[in-house]
C-alpha atoms as a PDB file:
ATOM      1  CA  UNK A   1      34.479 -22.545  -5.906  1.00  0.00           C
ATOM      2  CA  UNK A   2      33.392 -23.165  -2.262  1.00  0.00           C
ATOM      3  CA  UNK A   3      30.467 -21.578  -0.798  1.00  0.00           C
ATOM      4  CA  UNK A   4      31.572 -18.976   1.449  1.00  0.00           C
ATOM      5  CA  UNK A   5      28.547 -16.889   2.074  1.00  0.00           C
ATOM      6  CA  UNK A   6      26.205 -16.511   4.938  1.00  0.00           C
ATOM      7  CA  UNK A   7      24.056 -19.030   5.397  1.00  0.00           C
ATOM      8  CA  UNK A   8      20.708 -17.730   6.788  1.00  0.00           C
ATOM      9  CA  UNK A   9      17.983 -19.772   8.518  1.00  0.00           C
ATOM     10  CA  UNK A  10      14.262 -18.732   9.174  1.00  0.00           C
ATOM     11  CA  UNK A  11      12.917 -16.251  11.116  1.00  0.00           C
ATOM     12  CA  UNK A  12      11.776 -17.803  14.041  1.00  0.00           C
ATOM     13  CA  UNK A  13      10.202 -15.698  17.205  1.00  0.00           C
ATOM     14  CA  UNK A  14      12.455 -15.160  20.472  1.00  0.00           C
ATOM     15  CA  UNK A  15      10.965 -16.512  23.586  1.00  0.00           C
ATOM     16  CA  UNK A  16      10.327 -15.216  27.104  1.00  0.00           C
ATOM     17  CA  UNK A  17       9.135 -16.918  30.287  1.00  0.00           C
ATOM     18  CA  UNK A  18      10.528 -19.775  29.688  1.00  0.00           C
ATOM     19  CA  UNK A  19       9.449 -20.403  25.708  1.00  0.00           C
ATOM     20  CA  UNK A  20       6.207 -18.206  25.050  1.00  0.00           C
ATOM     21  CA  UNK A  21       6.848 -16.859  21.638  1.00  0.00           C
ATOM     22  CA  UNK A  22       6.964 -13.200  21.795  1.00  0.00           C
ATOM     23  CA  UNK A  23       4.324 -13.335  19.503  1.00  0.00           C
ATOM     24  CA  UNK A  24       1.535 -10.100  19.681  1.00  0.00           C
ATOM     25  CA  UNK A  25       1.992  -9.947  22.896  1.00  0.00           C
ATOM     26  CA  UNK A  26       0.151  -7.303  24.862  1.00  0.00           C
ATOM     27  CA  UNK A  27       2.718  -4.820  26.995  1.00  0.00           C
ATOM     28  CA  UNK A  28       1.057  -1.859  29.182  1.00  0.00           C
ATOM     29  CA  UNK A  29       2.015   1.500  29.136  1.00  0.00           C
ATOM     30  CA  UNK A  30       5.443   1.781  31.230  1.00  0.00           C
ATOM     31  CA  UNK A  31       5.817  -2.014  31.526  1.00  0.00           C
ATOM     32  CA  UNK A  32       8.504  -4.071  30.040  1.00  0.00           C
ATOM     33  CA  UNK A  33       9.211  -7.399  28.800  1.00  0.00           C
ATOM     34  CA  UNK A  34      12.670  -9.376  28.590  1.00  0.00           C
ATOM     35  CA  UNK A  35      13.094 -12.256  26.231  1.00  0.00           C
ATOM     36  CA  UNK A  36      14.758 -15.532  27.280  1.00  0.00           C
ATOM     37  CA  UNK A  37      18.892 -15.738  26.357  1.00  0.00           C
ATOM     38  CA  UNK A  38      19.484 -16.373  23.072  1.00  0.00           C
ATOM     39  CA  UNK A  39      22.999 -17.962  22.264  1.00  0.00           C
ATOM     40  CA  UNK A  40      25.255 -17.244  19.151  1.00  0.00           C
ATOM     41  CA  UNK A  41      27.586 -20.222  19.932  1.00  0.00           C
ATOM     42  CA  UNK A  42      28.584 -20.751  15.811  1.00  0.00           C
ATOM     43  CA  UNK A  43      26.657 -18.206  14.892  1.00  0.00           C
ATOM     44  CA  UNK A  44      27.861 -15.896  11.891  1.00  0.00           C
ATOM     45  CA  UNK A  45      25.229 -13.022  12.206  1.00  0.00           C
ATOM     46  CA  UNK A  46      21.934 -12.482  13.705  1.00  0.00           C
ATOM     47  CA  UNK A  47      18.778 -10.279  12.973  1.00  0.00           C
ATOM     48  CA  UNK A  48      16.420  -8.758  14.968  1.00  0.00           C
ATOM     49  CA  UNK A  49      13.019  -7.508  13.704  1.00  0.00           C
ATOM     50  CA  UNK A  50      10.713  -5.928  16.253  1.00  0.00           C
ATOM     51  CA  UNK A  51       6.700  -4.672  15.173  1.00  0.00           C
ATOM     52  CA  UNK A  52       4.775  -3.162  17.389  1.00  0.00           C
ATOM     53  CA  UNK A  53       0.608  -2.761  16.542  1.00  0.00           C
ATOM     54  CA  UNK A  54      -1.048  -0.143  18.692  1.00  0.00           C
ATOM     55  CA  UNK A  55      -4.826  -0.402  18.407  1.00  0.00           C
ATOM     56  CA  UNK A  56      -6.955   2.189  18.314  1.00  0.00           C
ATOM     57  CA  UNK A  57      -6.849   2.838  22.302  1.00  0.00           C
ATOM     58  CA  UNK A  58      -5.801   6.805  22.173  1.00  0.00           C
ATOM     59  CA  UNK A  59      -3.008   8.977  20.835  1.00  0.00           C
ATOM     60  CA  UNK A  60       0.553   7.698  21.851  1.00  0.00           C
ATOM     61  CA  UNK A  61       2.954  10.326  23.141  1.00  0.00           C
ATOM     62  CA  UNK A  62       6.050   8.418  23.967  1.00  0.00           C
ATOM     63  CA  UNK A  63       7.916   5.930  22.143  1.00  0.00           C
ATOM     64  CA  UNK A  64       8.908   2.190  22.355  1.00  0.00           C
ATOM     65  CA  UNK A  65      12.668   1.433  22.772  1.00  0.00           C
ATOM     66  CA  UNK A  66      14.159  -2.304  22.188  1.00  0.00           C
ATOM     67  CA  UNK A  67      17.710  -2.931  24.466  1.00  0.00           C
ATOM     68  CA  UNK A  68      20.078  -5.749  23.785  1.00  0.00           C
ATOM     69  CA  UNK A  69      21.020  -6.993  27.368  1.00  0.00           C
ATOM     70  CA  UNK A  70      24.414  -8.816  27.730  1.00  0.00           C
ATOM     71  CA  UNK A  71      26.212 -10.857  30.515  1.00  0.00           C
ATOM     72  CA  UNK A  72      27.599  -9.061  32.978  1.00  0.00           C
ATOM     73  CA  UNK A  73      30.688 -11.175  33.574  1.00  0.00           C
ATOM     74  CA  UNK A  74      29.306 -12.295  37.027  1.00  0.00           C
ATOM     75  CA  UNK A  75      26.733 -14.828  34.824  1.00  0.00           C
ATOM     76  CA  UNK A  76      23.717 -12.550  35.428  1.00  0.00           C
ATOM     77  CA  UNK A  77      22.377  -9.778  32.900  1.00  0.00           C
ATOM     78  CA  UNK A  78      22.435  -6.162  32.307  1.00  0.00           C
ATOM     79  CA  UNK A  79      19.032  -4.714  33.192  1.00  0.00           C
ATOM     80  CA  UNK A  80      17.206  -1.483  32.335  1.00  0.00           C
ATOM     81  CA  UNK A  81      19.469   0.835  34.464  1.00  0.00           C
ATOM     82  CA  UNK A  82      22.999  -0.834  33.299  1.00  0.00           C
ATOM     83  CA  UNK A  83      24.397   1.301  30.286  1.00  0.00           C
ATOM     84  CA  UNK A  84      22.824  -1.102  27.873  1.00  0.00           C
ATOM     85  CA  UNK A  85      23.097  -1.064  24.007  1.00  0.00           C
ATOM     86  CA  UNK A  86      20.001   0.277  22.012  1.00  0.00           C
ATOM     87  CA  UNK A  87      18.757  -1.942  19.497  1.00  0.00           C
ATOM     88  CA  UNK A  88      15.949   0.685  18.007  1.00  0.00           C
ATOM     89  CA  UNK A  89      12.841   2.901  18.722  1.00  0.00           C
ATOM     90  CA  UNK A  90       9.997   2.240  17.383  1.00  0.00           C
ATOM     91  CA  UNK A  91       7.991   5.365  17.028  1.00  0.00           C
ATOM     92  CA  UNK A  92       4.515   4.397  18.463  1.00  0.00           C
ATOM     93  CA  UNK A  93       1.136   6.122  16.496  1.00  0.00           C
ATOM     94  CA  UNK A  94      -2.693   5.357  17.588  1.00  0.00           C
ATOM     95  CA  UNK A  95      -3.514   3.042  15.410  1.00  0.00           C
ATOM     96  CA  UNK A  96      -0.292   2.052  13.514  1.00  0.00           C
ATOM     97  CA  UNK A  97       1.652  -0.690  12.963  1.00  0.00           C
ATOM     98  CA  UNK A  98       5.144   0.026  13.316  1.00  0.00           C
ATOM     99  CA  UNK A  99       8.476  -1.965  12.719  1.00  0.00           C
ATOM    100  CA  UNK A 100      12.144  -1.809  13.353  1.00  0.00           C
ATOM    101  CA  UNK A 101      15.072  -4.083  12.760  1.00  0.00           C
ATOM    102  CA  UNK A 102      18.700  -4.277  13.782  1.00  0.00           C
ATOM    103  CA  UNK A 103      21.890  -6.556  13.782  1.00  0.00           C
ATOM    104  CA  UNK A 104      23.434  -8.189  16.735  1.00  0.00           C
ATOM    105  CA  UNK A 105      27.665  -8.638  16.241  1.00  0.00           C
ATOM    106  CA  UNK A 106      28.025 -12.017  17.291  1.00  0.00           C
ATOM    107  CA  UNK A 107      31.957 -10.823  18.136  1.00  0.00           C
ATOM    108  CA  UNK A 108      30.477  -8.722  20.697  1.00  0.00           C
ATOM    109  CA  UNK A 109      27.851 -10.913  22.000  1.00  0.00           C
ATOM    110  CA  UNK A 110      27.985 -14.548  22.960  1.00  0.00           C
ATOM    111  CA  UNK A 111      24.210 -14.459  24.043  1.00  0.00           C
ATOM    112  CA  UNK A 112      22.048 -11.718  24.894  1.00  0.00           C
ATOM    113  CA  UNK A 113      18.398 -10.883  26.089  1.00  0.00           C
ATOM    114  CA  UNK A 114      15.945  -8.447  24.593  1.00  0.00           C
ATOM    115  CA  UNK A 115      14.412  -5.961  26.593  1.00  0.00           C
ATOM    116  CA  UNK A 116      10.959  -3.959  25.283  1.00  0.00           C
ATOM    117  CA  UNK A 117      10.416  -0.801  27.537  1.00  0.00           C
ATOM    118  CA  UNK A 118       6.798   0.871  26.436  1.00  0.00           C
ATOM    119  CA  UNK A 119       6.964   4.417  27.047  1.00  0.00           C
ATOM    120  CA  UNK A 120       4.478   5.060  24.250  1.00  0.00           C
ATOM    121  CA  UNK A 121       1.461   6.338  26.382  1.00  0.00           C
ATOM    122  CA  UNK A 122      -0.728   3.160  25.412  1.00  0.00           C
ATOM    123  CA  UNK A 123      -0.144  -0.125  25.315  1.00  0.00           C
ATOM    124  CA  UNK A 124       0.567  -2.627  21.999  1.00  0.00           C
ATOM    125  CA  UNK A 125       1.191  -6.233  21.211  1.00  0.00           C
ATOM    126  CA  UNK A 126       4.793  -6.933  20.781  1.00  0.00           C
ATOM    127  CA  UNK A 127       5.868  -9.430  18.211  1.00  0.00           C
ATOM    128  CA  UNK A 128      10.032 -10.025  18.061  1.00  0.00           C
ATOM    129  CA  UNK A 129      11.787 -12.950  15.392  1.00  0.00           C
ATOM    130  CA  UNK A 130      15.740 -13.475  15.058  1.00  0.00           C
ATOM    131  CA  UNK A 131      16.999 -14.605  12.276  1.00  0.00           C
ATOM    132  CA  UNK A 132      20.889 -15.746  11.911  1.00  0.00           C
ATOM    133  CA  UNK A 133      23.257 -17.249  10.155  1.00  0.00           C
ATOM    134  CA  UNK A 134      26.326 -19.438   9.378  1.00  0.00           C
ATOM    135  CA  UNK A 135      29.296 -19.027   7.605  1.00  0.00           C
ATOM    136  CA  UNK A 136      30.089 -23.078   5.606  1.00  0.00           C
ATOM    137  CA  UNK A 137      34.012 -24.081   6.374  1.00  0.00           C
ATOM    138  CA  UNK A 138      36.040 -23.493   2.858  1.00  0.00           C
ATOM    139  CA  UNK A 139      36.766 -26.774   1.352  1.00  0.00           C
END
């Protein structure tokens, strides 16, 4: 029988700036941070997994909300006040590490960017990884 299942590859980190790893990265209070694109070209699925590790700088009284930014159809992206899709909130605690995770459709996005908003109160080091995955040709 032919192998016909997803295919998945490692997790790897998504990039901003250019190719810094969004790797415990430190995001103030009301700031945000946008990953580079990241292209599905032959890409079967994709998941996200977001953590976000607030030290022990003082009670958190917001949360922190991850967007999926796509094209716009004019080559530039969606920002913050587009209608943008949701990918999760993480609820933010003094002293916590917190995680969330989500699915990107790859029949609804081609590429897409990442946006972090921090509306927690305090700010945390961000760490974000993809994962995706192929689907083999039947033989």
């Amino acid at each position: 029988m032919a192998d016909s299942g997803f295919n998945w590859g490692s997790w790897a980190f998504v990039d901003y700036s250019g190719g810094t790893d969004i790797d415990a990265i430190d995001v103030d209070d009301e700031a945000t941070l946008t990953s580079d694109e990241v292209s599905l070209d032959d890409v079967a699925a994709c998941e996200i997994s977001v953590e976000w590790v607030e030290g022990n700088d003082g009670a958190c009284d917001g949360d922190v909300y991850v967007y999926v930014l796509g094209e716009d159809g004019d080559g530039d992206y969606q920002d913050i006040d587009d209608n943008i899709m949701l990918g999760c909130v993480i609820d933010a605690t003094q002293n916590t590490t917190r995680q969330g995770r989500f699915a990107i459709d790859p029949g609804r996005f081609g590429s897409f960017k990442l946006l972090a908003d921090n509306d927690s109160g305090q700010d945390g080091d961000l760490s974000i990884w993809k994962r995706t995955a192929t689907i083999p040709a039947a033989s």
